[in-house]
C-alpha atoms as a PDB file:
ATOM      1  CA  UNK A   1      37.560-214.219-139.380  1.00  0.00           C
ATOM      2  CA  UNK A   2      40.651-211.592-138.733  1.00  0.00           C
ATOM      3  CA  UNK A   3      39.512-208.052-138.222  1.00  0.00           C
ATOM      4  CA  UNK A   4      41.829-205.863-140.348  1.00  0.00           C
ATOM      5  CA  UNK A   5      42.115-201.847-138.921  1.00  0.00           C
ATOM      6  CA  UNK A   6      44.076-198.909-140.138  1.00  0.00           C
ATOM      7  CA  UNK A   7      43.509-196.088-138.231  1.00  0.00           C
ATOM      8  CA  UNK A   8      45.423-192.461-138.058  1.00  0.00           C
ATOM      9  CA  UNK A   9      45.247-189.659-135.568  1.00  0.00           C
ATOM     10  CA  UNK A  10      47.511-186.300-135.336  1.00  0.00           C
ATOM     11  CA  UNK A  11      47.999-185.053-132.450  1.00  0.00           C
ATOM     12  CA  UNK A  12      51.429-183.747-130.548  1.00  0.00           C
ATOM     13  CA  UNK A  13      53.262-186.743-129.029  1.00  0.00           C
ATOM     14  CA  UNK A  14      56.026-185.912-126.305  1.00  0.00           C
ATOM     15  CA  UNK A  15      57.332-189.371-125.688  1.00  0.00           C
ATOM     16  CA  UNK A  16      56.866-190.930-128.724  1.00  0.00           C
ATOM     17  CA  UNK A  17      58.688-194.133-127.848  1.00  0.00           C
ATOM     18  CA  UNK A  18      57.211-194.248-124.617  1.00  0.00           C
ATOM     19  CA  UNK A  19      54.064-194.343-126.451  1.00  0.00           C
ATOM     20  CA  UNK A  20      55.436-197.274-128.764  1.00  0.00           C
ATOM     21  CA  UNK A  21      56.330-199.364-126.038  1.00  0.00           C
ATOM     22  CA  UNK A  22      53.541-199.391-124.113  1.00  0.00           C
ATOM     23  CA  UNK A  23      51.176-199.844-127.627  1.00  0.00           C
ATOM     24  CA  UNK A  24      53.501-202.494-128.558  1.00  0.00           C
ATOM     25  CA  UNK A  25      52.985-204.393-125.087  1.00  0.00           C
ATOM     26  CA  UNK A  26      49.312-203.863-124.895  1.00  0.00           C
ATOM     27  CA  UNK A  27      49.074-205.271-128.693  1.00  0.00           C
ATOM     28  CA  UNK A  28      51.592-208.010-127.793  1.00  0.00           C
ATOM     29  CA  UNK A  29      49.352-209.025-125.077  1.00  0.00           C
ATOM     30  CA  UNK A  30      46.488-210.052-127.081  1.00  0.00           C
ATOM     31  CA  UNK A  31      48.263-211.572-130.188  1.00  0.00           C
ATOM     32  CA  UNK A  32      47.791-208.620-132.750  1.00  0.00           C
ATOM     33  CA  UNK A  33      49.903-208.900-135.209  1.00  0.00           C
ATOM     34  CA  UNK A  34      51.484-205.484-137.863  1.00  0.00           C
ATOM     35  CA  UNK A  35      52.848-202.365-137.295  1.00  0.00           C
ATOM     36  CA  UNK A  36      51.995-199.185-134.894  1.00  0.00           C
ATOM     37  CA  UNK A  37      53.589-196.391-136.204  1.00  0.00           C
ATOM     38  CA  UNK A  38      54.350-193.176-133.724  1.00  0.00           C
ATOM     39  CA  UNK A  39      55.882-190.167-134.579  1.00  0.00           C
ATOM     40  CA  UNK A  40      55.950-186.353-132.716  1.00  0.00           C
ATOM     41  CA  UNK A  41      52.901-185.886-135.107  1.00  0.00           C
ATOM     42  CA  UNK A  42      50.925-188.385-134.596  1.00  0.00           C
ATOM     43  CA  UNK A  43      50.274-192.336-134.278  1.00  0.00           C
ATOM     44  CA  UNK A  44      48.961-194.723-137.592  1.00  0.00           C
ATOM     45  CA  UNK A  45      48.049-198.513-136.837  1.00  0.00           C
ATOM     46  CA  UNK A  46      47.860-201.351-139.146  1.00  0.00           C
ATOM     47  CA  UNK A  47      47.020-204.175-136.938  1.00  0.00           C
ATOM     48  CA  UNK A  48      45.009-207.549-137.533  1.00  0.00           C
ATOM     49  CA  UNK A  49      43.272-210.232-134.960  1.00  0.00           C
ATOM     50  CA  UNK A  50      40.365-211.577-133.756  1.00  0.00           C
ATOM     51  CA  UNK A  51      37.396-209.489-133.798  1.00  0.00           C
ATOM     52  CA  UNK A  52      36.838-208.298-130.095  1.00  0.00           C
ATOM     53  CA  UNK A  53      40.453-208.461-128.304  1.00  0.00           C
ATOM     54  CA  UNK A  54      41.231-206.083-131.728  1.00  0.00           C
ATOM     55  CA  UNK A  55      38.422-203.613-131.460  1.00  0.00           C
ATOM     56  CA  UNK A  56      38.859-203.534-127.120  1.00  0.00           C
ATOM     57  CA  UNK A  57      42.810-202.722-128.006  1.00  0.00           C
ATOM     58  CA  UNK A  58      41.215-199.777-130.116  1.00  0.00           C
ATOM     59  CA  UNK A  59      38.859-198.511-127.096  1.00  0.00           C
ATOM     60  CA  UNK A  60      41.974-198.467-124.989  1.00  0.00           C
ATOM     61  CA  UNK A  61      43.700-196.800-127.399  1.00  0.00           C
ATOM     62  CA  UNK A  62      40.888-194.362-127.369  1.00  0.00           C
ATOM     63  CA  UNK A  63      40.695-193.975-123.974  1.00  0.00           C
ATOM     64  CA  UNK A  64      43.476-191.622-124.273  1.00  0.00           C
ATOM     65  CA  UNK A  65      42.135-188.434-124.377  1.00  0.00           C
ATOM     66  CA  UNK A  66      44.822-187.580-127.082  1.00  0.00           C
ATOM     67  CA  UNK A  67      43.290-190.237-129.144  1.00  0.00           C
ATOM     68  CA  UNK A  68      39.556-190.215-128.345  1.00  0.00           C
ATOM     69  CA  UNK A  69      39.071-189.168-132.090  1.00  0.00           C
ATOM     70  CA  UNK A  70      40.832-192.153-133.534  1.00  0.00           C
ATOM     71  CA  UNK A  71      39.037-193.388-136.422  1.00  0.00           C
ATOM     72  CA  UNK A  72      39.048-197.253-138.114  1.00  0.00           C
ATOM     73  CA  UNK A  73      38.971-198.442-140.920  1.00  0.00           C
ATOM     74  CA  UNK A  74      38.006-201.976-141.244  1.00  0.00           C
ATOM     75  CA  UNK A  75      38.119-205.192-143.427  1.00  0.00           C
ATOM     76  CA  UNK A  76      38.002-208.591-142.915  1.00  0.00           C
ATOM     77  CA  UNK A  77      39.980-211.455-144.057  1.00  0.00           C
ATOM     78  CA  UNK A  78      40.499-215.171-143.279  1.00  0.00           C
ATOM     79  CA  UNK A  79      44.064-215.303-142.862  1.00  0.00           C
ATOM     80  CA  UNK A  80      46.404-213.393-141.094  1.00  0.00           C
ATOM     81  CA  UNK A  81      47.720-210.825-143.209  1.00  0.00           C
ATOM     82  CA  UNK A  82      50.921-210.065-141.407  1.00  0.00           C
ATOM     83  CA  UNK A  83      53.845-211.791-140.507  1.00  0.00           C
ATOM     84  CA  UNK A  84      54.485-210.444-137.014  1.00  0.00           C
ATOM     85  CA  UNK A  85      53.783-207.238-134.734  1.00  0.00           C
ATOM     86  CA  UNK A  86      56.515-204.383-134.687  1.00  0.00           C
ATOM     87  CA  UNK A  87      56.152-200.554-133.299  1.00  0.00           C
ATOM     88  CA  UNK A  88      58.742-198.205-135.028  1.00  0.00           C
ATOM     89  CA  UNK A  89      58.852-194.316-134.119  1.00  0.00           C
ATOM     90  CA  UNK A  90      59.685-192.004-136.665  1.00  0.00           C
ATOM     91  CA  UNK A  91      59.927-188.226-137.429  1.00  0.00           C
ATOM     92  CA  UNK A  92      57.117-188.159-139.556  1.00  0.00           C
ATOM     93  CA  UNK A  93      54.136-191.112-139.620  1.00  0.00           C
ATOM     94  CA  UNK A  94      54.297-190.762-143.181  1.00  0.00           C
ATOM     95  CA  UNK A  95      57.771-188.756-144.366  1.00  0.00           C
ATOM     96  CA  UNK A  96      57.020-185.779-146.490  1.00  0.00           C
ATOM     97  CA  UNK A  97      60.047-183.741-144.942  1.00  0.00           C
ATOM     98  CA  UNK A  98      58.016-180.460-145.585  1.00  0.00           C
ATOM     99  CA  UNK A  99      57.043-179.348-142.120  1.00  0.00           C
ATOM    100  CA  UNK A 100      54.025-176.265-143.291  1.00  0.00           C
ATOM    101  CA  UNK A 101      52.385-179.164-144.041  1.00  0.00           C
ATOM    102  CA  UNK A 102      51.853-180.401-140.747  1.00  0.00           C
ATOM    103  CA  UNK A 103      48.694-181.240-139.514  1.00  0.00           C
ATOM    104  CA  UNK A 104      49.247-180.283-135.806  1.00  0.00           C
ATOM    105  CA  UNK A 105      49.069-176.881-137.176  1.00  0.00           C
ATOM    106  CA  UNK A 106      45.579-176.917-138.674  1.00  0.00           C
ATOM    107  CA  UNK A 107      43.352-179.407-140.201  1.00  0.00           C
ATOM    108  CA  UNK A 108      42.720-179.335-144.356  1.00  0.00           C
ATOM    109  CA  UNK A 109      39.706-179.023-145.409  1.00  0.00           C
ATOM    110  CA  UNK A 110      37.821-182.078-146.799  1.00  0.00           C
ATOM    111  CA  UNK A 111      34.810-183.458-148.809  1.00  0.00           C
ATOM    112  CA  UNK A 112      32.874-186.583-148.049  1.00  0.00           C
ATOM    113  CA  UNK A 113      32.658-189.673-149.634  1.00  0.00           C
ATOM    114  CA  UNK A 114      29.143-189.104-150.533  1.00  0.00           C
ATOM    115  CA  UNK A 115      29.276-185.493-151.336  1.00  0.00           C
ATOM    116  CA  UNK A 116      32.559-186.614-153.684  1.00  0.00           C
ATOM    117  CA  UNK A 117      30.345-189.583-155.608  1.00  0.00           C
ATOM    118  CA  UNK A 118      27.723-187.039-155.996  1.00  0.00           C
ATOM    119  CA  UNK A 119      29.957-184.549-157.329  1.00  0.00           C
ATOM    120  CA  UNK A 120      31.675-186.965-160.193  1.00  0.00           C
ATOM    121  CA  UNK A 121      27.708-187.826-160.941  1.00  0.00           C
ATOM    122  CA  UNK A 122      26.984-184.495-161.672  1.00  0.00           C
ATOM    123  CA  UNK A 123      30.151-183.741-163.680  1.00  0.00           C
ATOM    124  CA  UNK A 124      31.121-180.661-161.342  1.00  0.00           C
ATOM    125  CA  UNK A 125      30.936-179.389-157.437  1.00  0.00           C
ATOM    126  CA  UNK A 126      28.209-177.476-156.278  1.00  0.00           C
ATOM    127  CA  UNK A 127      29.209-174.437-157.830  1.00  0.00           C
ATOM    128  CA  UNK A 128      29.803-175.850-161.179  1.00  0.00           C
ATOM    129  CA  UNK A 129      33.690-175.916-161.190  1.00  0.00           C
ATOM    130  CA  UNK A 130      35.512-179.150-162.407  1.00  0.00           C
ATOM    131  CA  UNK A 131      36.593-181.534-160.426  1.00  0.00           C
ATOM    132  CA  UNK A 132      40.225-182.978-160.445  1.00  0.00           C
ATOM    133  CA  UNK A 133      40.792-186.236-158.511  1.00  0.00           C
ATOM    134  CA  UNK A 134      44.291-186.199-157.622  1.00  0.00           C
ATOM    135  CA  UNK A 135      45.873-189.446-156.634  1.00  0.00           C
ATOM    136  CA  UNK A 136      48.869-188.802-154.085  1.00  0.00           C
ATOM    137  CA  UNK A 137      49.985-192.849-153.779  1.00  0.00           C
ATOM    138  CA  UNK A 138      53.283-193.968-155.755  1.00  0.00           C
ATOM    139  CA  UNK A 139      52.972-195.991-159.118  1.00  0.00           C
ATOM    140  CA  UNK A 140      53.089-199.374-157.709  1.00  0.00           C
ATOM    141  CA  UNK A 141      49.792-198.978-155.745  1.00  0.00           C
ATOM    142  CA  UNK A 142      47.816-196.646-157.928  1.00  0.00           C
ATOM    143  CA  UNK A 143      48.652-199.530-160.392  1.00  0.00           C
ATOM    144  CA  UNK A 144      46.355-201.835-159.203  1.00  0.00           C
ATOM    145  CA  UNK A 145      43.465-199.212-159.200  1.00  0.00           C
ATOM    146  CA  UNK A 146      42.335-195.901-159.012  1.00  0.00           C
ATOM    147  CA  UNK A 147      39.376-193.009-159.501  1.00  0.00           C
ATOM    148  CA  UNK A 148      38.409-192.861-163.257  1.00  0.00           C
ATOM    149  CA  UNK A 149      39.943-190.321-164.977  1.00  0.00           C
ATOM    150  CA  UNK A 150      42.168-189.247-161.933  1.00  0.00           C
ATOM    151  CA  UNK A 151      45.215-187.168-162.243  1.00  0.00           C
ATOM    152  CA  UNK A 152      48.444-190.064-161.357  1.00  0.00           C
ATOM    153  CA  UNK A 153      51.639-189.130-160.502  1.00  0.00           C
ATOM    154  CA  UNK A 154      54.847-190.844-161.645  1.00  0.00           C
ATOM    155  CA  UNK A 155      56.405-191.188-157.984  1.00  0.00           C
ATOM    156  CA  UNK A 156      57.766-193.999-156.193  1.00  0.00           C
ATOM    157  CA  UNK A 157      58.201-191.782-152.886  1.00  0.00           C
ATOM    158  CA  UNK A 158      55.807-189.600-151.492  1.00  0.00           C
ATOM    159  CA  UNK A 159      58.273-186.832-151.371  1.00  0.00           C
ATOM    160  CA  UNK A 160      58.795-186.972-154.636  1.00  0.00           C
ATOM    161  CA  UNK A 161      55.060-185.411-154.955  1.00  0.00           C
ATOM    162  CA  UNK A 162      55.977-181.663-155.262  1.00  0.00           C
ATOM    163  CA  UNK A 163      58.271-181.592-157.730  1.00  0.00           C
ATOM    164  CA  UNK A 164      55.799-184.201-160.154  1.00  0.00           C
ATOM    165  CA  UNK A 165      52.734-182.248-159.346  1.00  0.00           C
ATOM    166  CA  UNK A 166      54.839-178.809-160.477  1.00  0.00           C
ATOM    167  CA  UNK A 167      54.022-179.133-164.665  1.00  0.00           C
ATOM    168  CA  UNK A 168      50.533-179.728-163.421  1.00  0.00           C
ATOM    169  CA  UNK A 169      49.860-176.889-161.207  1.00  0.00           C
ATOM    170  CA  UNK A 170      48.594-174.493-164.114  1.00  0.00           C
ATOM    171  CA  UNK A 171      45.688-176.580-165.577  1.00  0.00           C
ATOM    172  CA  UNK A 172      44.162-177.094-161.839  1.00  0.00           C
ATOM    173  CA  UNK A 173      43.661-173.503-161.316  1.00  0.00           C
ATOM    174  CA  UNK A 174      40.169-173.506-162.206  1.00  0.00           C
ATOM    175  CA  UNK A 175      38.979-176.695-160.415  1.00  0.00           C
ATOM    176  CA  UNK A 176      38.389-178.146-157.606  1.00  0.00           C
ATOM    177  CA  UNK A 177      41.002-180.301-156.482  1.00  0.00           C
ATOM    178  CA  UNK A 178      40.377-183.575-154.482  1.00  0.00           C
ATOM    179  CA  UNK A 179      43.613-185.269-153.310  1.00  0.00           C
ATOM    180  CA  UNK A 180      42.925-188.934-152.277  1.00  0.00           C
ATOM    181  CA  UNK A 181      45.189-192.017-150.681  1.00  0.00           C
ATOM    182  CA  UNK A 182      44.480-195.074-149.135  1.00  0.00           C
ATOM    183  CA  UNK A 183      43.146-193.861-145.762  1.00  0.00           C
ATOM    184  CA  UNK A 184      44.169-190.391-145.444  1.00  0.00           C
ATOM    185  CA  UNK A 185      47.683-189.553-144.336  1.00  0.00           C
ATOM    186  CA  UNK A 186      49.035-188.509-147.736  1.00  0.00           C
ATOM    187  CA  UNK A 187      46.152-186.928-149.333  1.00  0.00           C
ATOM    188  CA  UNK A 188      45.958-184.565-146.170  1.00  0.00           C
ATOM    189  CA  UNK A 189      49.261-183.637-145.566  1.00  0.00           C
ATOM    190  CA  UNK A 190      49.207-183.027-149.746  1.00  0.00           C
ATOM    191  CA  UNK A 191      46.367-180.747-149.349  1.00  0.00           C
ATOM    192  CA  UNK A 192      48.461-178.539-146.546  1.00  0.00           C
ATOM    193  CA  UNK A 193      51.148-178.493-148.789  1.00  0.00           C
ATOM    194  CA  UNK A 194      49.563-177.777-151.868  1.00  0.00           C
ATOM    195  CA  UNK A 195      47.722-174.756-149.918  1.00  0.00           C
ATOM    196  CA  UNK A 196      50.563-173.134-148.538  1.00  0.00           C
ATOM    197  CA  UNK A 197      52.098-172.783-151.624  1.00  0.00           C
ATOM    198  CA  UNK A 198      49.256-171.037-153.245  1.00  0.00           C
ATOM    199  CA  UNK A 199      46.540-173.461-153.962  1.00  0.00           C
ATOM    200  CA  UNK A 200      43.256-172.279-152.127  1.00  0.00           C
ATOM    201  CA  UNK A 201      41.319-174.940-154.464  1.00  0.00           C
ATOM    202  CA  UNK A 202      41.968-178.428-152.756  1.00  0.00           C
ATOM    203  CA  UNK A 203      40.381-180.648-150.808  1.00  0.00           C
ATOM    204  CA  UNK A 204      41.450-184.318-149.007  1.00  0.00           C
ATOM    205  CA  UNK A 205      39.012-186.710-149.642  1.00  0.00           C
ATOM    206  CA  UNK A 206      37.426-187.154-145.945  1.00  0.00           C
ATOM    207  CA  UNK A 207      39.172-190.683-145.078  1.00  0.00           C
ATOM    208  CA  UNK A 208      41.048-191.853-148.486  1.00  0.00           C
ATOM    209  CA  UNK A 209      40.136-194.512-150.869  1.00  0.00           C
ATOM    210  CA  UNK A 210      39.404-197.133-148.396  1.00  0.00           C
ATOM    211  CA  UNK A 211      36.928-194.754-146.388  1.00  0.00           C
ATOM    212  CA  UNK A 212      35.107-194.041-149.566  1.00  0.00           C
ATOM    213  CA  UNK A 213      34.484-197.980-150.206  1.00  0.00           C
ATOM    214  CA  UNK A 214      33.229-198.183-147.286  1.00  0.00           C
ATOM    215  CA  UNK A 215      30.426-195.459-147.591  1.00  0.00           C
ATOM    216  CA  UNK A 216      30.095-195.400-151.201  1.00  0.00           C
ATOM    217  CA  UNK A 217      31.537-198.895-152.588  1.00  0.00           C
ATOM    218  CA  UNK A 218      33.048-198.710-156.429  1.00  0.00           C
ATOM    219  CA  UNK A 219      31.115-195.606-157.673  1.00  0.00           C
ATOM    220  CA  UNK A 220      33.677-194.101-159.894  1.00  0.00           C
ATOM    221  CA  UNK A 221      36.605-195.962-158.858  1.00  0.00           C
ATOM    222  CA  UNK A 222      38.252-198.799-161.204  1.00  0.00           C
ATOM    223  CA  UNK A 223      39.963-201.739-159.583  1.00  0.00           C
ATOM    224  CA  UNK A 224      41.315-202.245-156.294  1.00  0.00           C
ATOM    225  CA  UNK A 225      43.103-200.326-153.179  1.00  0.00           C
ATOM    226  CA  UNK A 226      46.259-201.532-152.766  1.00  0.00           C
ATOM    227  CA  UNK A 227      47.175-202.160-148.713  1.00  0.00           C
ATOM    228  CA  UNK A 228      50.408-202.889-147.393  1.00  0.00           C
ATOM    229  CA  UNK A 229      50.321-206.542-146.211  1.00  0.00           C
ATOM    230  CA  UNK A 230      49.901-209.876-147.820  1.00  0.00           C
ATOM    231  CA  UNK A 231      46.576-209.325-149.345  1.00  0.00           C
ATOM    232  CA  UNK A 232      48.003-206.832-151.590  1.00  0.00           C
ATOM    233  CA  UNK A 233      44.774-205.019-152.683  1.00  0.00           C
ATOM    234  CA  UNK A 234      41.272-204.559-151.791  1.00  0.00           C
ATOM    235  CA  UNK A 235      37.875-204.075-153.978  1.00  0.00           C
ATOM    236  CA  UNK A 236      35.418-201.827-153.428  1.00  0.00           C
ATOM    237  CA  UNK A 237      33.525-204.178-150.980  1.00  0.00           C
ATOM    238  CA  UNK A 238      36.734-204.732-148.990  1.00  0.00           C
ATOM    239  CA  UNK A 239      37.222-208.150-150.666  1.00  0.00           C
ATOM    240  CA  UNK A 240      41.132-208.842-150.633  1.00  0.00           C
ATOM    241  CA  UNK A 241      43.236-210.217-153.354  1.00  0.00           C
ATOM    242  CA  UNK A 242      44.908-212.440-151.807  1.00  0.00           C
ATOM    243  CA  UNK A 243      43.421-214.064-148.861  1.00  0.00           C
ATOM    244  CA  UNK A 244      46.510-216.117-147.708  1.00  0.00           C
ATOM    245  CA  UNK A 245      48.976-215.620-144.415  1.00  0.00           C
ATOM    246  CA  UNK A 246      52.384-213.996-145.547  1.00  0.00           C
ATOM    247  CA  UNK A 247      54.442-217.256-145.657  1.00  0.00           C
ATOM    248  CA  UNK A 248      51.479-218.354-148.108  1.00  0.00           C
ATOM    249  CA  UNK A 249      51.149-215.395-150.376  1.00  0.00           C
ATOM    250  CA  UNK A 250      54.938-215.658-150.943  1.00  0.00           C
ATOM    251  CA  UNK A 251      55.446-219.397-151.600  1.00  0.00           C
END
């Protein structure tokens, strides 16, 4: 079986390609195969290969004081979902171009999977305000699935996500507001955003969509999570799509 990880930490980076390089190599090493992502903000892996050389690159990784706090997400797979292994440093590990909302800065706050599943059971958060799921992924992924009943945006960009969320901004006033994305990035650096511009009523959902399968599974969530390899999507119990390497999934 291929182990599957995607994995984010911000933290200040002086040498980001530095950094890069000497990921790159380390990953190269062992025959990992996707893409390592480092910016001055931070560092986001999606990497896939065999179980233990994989999860040893992570301690490694971690052994970096910097990075001790690096969490995983994983899934498993029987092909190789990517194609080949690249590193690419950037200004931003996810571009957003609004820099208030950076999480060097501070951290936004966040509600757990659990405490999330519990809340859409109930109908309301603990102190009986509405909840308002707010999905912070583009059209083509929140096409193949999202939270019932969650508020979509009709983006192709994640910087298109202020001016789309502006007609909306009114009706959330009252509720709590839980912005969500595959494993985190987006949903937190939304949450900054949206709190430095006058929102005190959000939340990121503690580890995105895929963190929530993994401690909840499906619980108010229809379809899949779409990832960015050849498997496409994944359902609740981390199942992919497509289970095929990339030359296969495109034939």
């Amino acid at each position: 079986m291929i182990l599957n990880i995607a994995a984010y930490h911000f933290t200040p980076i002086d040498d980001p390609q530095a950094l890069a390089d000497r990921l790159l190599e380390g990953a190269a090493d062992i025959g990992l195969r996707g893409t390592i992502l480092v910016a001055p903000e931070g560092l986001n892996l999606f990497l896939a290969g065999e179980v233990e050389p994989l999860r040893a690159y992570l301690a490694t990784v971690r052994s970096d004081t910097r990075f001790a706090g690096l969490l995983a997400k994983e899934s498993f797979s029987r092909a190789m979902p990517f194609g080949r292994l690249k590193a690419k440093v950037k200004p931003e590990i996810i571009t957003f171009r609004h820099p208030q909302a950076s999480p060097l800065a501070r951290r936004a706050p966040a509600v757990a999977p659990e405490t999330l599943a519990r809340w859409l059971d109930q109908g309301h958060d603990d102190a009986g305000k509405p909840v308002v799921l707010l999905d912070t992924r583009n059209e083509e992924e929140f096409g193949y699935g999202s939270f019932a009943g969650a508020l979509t945006l009709p983006i192709t960009d994640f910087t298109e996500l202020p001016q789309a969320l502006a007609p909306h901004r009114p009706a959330l006033a009252d509720a709590t507001v839980v912005s969500f994305c595959t494993g985190g990035v987006r949903c937190e650096k939304a949450a900054l955003w949206m709190a430095d511009t006058g929102m005190d009523n959000v939340l990121q959902l503690d580890g995105g969509i895929l963190g929530y399968f993994e401690r909840v599974g499906g619980r108010h969530y229809q379809g899949r999570c779409f990832v960015f390899d050849s498997r496409l999507a994944l359902d609740p119990q981390l199942q992919p799509l497509h289970d095929a390497t990339p030359t296969e999934a495109h034939a």
